[in-house]
C-alpha atoms as a PDB file:
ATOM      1  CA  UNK A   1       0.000   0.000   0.000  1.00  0.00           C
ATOM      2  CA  UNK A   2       2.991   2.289   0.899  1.00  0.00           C
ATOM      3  CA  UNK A   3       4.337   1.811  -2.044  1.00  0.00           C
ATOM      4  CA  UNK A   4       1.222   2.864  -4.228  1.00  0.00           C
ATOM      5  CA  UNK A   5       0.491   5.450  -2.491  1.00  0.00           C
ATOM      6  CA  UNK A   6       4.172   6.956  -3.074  1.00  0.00           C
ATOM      7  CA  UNK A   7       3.668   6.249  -7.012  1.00  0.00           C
ATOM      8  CA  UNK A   8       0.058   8.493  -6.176  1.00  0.00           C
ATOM      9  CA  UNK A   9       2.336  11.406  -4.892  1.00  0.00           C
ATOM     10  CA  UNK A  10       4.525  11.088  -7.590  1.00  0.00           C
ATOM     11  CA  UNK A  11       2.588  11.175 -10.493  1.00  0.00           C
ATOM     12  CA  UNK A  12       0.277  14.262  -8.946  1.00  0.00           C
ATOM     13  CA  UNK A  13       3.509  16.133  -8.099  1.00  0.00           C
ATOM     14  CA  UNK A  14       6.638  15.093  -9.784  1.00  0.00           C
ATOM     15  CA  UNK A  15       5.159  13.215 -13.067  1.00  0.00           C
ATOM     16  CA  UNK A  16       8.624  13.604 -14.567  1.00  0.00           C
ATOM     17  CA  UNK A  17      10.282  11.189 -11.874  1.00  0.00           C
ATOM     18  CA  UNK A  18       7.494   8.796 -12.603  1.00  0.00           C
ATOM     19  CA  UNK A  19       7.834   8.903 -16.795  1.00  0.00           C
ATOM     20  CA  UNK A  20      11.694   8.359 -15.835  1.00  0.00           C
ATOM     21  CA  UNK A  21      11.230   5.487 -13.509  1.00  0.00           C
ATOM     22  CA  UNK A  22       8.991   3.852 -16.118  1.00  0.00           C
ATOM     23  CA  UNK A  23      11.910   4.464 -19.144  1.00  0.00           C
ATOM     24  CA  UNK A  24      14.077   2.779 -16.528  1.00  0.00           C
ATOM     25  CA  UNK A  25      11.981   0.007 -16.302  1.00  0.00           C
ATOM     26  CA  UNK A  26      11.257  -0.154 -20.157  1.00  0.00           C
ATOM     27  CA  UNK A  27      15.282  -0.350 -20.657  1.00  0.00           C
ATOM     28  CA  UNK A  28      15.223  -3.235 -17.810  1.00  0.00           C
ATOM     29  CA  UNK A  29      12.761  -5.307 -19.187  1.00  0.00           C
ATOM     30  CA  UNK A  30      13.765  -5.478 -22.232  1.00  0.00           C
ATOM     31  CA  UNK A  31      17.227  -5.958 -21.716  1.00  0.00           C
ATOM     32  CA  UNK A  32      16.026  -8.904 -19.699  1.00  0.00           C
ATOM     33  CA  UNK A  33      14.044  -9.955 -22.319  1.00  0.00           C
ATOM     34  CA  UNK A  34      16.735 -10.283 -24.822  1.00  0.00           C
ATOM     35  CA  UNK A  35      18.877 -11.732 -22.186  1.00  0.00           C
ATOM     36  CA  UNK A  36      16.305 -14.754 -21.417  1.00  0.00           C
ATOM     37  CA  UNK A  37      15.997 -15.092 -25.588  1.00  0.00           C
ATOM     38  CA  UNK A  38      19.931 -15.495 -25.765  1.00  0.00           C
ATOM     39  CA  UNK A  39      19.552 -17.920 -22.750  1.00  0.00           C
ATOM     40  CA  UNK A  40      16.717 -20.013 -25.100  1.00  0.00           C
ATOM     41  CA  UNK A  41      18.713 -20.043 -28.401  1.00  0.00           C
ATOM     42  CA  UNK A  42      21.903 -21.375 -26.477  1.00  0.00           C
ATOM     43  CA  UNK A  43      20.088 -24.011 -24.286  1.00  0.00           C
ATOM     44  CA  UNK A  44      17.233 -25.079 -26.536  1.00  0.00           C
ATOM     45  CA  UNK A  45      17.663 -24.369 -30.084  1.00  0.00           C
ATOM     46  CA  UNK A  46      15.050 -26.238 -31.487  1.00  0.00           C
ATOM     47  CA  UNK A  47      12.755 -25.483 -28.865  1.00  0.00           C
ATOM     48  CA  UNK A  48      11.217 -22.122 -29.029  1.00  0.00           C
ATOM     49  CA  UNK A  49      10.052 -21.863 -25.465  1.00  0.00           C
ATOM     50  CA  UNK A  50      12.402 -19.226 -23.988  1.00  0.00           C
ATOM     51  CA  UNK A  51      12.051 -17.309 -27.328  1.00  0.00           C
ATOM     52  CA  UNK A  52       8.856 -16.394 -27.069  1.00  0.00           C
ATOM     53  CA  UNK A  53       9.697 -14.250 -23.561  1.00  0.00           C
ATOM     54  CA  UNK A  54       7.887 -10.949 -24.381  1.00  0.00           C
ATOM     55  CA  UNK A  55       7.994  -7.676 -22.777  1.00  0.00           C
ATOM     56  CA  UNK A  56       5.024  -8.824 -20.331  1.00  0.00           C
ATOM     57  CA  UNK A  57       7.067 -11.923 -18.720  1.00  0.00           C
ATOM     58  CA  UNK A  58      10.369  -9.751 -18.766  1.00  0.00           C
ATOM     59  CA  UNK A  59       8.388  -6.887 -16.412  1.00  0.00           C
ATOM     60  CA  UNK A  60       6.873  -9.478 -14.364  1.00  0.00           C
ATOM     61  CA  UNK A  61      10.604 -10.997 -13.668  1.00  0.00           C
ATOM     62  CA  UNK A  62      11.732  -7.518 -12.964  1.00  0.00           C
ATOM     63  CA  UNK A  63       9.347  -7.098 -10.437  1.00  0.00           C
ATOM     64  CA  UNK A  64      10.031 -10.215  -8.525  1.00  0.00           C
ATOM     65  CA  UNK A  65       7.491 -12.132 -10.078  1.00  0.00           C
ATOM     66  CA  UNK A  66       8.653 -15.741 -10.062  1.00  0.00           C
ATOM     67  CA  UNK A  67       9.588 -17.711  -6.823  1.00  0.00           C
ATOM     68  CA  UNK A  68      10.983 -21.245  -6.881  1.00  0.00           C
ATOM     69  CA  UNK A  69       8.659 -22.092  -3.518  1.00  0.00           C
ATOM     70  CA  UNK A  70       5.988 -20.519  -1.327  1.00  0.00           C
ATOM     71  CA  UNK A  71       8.299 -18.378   1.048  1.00  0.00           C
ATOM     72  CA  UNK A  72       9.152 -15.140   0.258  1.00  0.00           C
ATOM     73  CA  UNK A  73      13.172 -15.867   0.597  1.00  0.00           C
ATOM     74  CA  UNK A  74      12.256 -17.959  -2.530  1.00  0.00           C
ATOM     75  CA  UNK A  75      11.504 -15.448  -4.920  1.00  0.00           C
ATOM     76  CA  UNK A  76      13.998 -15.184  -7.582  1.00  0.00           C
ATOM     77  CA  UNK A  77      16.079 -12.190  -8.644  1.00  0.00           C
ATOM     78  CA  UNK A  78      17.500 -11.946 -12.376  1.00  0.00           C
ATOM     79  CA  UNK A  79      20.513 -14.062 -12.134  1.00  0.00           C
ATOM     80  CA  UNK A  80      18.440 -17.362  -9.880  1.00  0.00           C
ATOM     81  CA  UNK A  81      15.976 -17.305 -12.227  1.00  0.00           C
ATOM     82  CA  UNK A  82      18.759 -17.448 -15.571  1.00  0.00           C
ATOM     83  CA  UNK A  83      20.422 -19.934 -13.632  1.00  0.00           C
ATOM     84  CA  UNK A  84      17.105 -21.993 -12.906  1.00  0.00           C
ATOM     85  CA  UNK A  85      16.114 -21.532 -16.732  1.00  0.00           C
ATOM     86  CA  UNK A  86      19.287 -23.390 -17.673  1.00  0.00           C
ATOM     87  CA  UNK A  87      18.806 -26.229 -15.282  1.00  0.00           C
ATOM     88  CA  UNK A  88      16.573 -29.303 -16.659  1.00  0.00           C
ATOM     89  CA  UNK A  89      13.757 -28.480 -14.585  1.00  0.00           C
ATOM     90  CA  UNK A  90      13.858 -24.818 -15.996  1.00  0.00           C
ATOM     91  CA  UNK A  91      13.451 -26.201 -19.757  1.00  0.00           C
ATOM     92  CA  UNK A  92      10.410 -27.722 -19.864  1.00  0.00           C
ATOM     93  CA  UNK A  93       8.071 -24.739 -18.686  1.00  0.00           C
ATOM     94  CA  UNK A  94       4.688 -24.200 -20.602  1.00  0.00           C
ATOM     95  CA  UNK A  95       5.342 -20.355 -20.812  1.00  0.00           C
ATOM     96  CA  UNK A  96       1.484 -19.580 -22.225  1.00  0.00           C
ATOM     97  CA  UNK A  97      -0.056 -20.934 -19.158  1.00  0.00           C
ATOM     98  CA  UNK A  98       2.389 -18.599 -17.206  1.00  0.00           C
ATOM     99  CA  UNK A  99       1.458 -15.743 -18.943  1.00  0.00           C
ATOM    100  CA  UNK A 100      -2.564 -16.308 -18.830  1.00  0.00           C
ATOM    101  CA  UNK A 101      -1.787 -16.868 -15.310  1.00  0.00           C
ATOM    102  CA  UNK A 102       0.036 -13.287 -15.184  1.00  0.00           C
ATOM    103  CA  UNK A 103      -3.228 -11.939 -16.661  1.00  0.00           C
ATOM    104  CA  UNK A 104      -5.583 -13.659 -14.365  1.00  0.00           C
ATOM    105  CA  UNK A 105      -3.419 -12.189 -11.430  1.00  0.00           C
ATOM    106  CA  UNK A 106      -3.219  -8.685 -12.772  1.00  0.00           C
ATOM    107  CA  UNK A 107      -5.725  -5.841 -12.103  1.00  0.00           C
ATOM    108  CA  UNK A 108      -5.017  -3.897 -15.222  1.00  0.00           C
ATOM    109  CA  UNK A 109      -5.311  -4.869 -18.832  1.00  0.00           C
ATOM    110  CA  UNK A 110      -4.090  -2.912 -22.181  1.00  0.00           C
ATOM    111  CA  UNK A 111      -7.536  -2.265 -22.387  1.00  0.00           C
ATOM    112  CA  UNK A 112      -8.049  -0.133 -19.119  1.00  0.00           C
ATOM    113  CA  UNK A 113      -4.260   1.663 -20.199  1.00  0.00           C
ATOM    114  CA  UNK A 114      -6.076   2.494 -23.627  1.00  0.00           C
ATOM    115  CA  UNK A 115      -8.902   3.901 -22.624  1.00  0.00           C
ATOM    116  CA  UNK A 116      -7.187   6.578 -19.774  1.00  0.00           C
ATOM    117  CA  UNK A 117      -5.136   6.953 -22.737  1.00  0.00           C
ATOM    118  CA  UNK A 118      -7.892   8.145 -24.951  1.00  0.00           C
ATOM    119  CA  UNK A 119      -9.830  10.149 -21.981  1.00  0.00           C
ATOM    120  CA  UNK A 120      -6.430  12.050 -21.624  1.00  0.00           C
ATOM    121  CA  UNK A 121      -6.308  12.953 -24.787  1.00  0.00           C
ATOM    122  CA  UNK A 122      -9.615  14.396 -24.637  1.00  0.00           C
ATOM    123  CA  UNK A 123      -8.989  16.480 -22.209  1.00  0.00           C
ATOM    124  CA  UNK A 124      -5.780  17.862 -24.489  1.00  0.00           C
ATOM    125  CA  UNK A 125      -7.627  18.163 -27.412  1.00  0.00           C
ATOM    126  CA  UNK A 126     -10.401  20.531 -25.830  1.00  0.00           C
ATOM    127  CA  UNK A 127      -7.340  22.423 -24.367  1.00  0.00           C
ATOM    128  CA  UNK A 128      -5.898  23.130 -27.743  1.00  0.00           C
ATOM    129  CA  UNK A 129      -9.217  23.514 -29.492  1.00  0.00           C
ATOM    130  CA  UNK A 130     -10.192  26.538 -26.748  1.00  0.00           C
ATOM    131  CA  UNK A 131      -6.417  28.211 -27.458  1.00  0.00           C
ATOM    132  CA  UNK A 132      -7.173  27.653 -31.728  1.00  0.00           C
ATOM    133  CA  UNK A 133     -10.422  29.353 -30.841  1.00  0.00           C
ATOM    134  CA  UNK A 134      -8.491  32.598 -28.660  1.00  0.00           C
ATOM    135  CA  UNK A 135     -10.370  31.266 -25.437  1.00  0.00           C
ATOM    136  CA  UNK A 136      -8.746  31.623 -22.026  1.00  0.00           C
ATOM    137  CA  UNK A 137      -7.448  29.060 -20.519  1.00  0.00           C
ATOM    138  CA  UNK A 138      -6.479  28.638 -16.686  1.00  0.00           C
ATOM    139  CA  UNK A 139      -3.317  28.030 -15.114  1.00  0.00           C
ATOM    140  CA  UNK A 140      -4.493  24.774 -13.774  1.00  0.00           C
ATOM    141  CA  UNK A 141      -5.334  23.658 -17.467  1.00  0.00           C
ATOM    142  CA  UNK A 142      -1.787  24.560 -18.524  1.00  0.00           C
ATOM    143  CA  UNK A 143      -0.588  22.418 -15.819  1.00  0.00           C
ATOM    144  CA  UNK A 144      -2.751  19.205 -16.046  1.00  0.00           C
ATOM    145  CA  UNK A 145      -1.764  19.538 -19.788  1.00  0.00           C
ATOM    146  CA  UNK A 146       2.231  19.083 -18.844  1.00  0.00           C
ATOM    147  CA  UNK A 147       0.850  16.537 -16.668  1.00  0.00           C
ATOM    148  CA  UNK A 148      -0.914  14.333 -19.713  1.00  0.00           C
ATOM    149  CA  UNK A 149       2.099  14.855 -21.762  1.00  0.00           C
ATOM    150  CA  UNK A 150       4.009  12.583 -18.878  1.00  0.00           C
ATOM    151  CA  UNK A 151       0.962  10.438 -18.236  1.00  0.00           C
ATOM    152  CA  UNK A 152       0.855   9.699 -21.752  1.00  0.00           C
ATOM    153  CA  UNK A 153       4.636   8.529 -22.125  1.00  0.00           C
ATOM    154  CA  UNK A 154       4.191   7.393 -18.730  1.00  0.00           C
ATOM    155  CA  UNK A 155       1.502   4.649 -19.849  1.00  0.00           C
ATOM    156  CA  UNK A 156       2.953   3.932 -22.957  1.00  0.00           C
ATOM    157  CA  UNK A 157       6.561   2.397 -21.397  1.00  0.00           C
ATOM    158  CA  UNK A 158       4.483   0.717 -18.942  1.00  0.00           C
ATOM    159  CA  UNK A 159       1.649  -0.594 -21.023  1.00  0.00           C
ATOM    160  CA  UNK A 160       3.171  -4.185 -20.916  1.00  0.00           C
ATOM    161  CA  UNK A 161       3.967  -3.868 -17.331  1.00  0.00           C
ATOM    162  CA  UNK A 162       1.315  -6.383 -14.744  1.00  0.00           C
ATOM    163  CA  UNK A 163       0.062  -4.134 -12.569  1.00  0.00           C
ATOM    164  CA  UNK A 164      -1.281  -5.206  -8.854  1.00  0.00           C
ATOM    165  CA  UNK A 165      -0.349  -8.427  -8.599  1.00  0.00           C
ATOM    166  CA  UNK A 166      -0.152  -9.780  -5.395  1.00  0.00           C
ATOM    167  CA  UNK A 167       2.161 -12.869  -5.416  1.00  0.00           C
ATOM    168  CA  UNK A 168       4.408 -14.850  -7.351  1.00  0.00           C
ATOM    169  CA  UNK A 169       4.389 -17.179  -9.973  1.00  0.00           C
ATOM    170  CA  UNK A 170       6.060 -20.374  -8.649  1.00  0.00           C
ATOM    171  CA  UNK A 171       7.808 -22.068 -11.271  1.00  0.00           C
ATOM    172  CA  UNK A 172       8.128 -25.195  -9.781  1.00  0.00           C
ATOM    173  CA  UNK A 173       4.060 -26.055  -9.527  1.00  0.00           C
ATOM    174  CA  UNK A 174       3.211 -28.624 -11.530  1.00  0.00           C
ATOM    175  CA  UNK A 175       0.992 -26.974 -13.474  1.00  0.00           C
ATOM    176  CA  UNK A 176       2.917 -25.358 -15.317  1.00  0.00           C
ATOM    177  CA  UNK A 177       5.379 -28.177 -16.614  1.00  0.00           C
ATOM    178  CA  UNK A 178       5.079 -29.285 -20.103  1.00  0.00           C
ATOM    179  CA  UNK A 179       3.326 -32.243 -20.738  1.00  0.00           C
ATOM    180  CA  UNK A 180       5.021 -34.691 -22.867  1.00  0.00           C
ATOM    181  CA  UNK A 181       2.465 -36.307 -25.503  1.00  0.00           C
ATOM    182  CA  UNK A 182       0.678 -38.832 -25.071  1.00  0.00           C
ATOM    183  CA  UNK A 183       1.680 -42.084 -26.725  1.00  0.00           C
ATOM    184  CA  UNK A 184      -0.186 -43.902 -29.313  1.00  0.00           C
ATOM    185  CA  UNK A 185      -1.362 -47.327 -27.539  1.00  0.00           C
ATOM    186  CA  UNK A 186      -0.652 -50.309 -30.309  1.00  0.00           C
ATOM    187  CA  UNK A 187      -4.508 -51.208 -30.371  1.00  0.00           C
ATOM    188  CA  UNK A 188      -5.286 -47.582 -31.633  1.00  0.00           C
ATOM    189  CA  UNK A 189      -6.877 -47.323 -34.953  1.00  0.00           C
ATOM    190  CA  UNK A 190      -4.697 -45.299 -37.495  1.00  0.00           C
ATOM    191  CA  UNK A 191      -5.658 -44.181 -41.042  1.00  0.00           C
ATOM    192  CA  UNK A 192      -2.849 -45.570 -43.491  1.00  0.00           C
ATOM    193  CA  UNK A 193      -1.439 -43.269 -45.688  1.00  0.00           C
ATOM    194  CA  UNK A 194      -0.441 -43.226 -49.441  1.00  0.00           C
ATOM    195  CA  UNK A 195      -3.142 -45.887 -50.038  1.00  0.00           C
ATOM    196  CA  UNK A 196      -5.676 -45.901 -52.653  1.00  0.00           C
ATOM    197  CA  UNK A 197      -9.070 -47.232 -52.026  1.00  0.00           C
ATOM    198  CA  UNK A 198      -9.377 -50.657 -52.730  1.00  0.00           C
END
C-alpha cells in the first residue's frame, strides 16, 4: 500500500520522476528480455520456449514475479531465475499458461491503459481547441496539460507492465510443466497413408 500510495504522490507532483522510472523500467525489461531469448537459443535451439519471452514476462521478472517455492526468501532475482532456466527443470516450462496466469493475477489490462489513454487525450484536445479558438485558458489547465504529456509517455513504457499483482508465480508447480504427448497405444486405430481405395 505504501508503495502505491508513493507512485500516487509522484505522479500528482513530480510526473517527470514517474515517466523516468517507467523508461528505466522499459530499458530493464527489455534488456532482460533479450537476455532470457539469448539464454533459449543457447540451451534449446530447437525449442522455441524461452524465445517467445515478451515484454510482459520480462516486467513481471523484474518485479520479482517468479519464486521457486511458497516463502518469500524464494523469490527469484535476475541471475536465480537465468540460472534456474538453464537447469533441466527450468526447460520444460509451458510459458502460455504462465502468462494467462500473469493476466488472471493482474488488475489492469491494455484495455483499461487504452482507454485513460484516450480520456487524456480528450482532455488535451479541448485544451488546444479553446487556445485555436483565442479562449482563455487557466493556469491549472496549462498544468494538467504538462501533466498528460508525462501520463501519456508514462503509460505507454508501462503498457506491458502487470500491474497489482499480489504474489508470485512459482515455477516449480506442476501446473505449469510441459506435458510430454501422449503415446499412441498399439490397439489404436490409425488411417494408413499413401493408399488408394481398394
Amino acid at each position: 500500500f505504501n508503495n502505491r500510495l508513493t507512485f500516487m504522490i509522484m505522479g500528482l507532483l513530480f510526473p517527470e520522476i514517474l515517466l523516468f522510472q517507467a523508461v528505466i523500467d522499459f530499458q530493464d525489461a527489455d534488456i532482460l528480455r533479450k537476455r532470457i531469448r539469448y539464454v533459449g537459443r543457447e540451451l534449446t535451439p530447437k525449442d522455441d520456449g524461452l524465445k517467445k519471452w515478451n515484454m510482459e514476462l520480462a516486467f513481471f521478472a523484474g518485479m520479482g514475479g517468479f519464486s521457486k517455492g511458497y516463502d518469500n526468501k524464494d523469490v527469484m532475482d535476475i541471475n536465480s531465475l537465468q540460472a534456474f532456466l538453464e537447469r533441466p527443470e527450468g526447460k520444460n516450462l509451458d510459458w502460455t499458461k504462465i502468462k494467462r496466469t500473469i493476466r488472471h493475477r493482474s488488475r489492469s489490462d491494455t484495455l483499461i491503459k487504452a482507454i485513460a489513454i484516450l480520456q487524456l487525450l480528450w482532455i488535451y484536445t479541448q485544451t488546444f481547441a479553446r487556445i485555436a479558438e483565442h479562449l482563455a485558458i487557466s493556469p491549472l489547465e496549462v498544468t494538467t496539460c504538462a501533466h498528460i504529456v508525462c501520463a501519456i509517455f508514462t503509460y505507454g513504457f508501462w503498457m506491458k507492465k502487470p500491474f497489482d499483482v499480489q504474489e508470485p508465480v512459482n515455477l516449480k508447480e506442476s501446473r505449469y510443466r510441459l506435458r510430454p504427448p501422449r503415446p499412441v497405444s498399439s490397439g489404436a486405430w490409425l488411417p494408413l497413408r499413401g493408399r488408394g481405395r481398394s
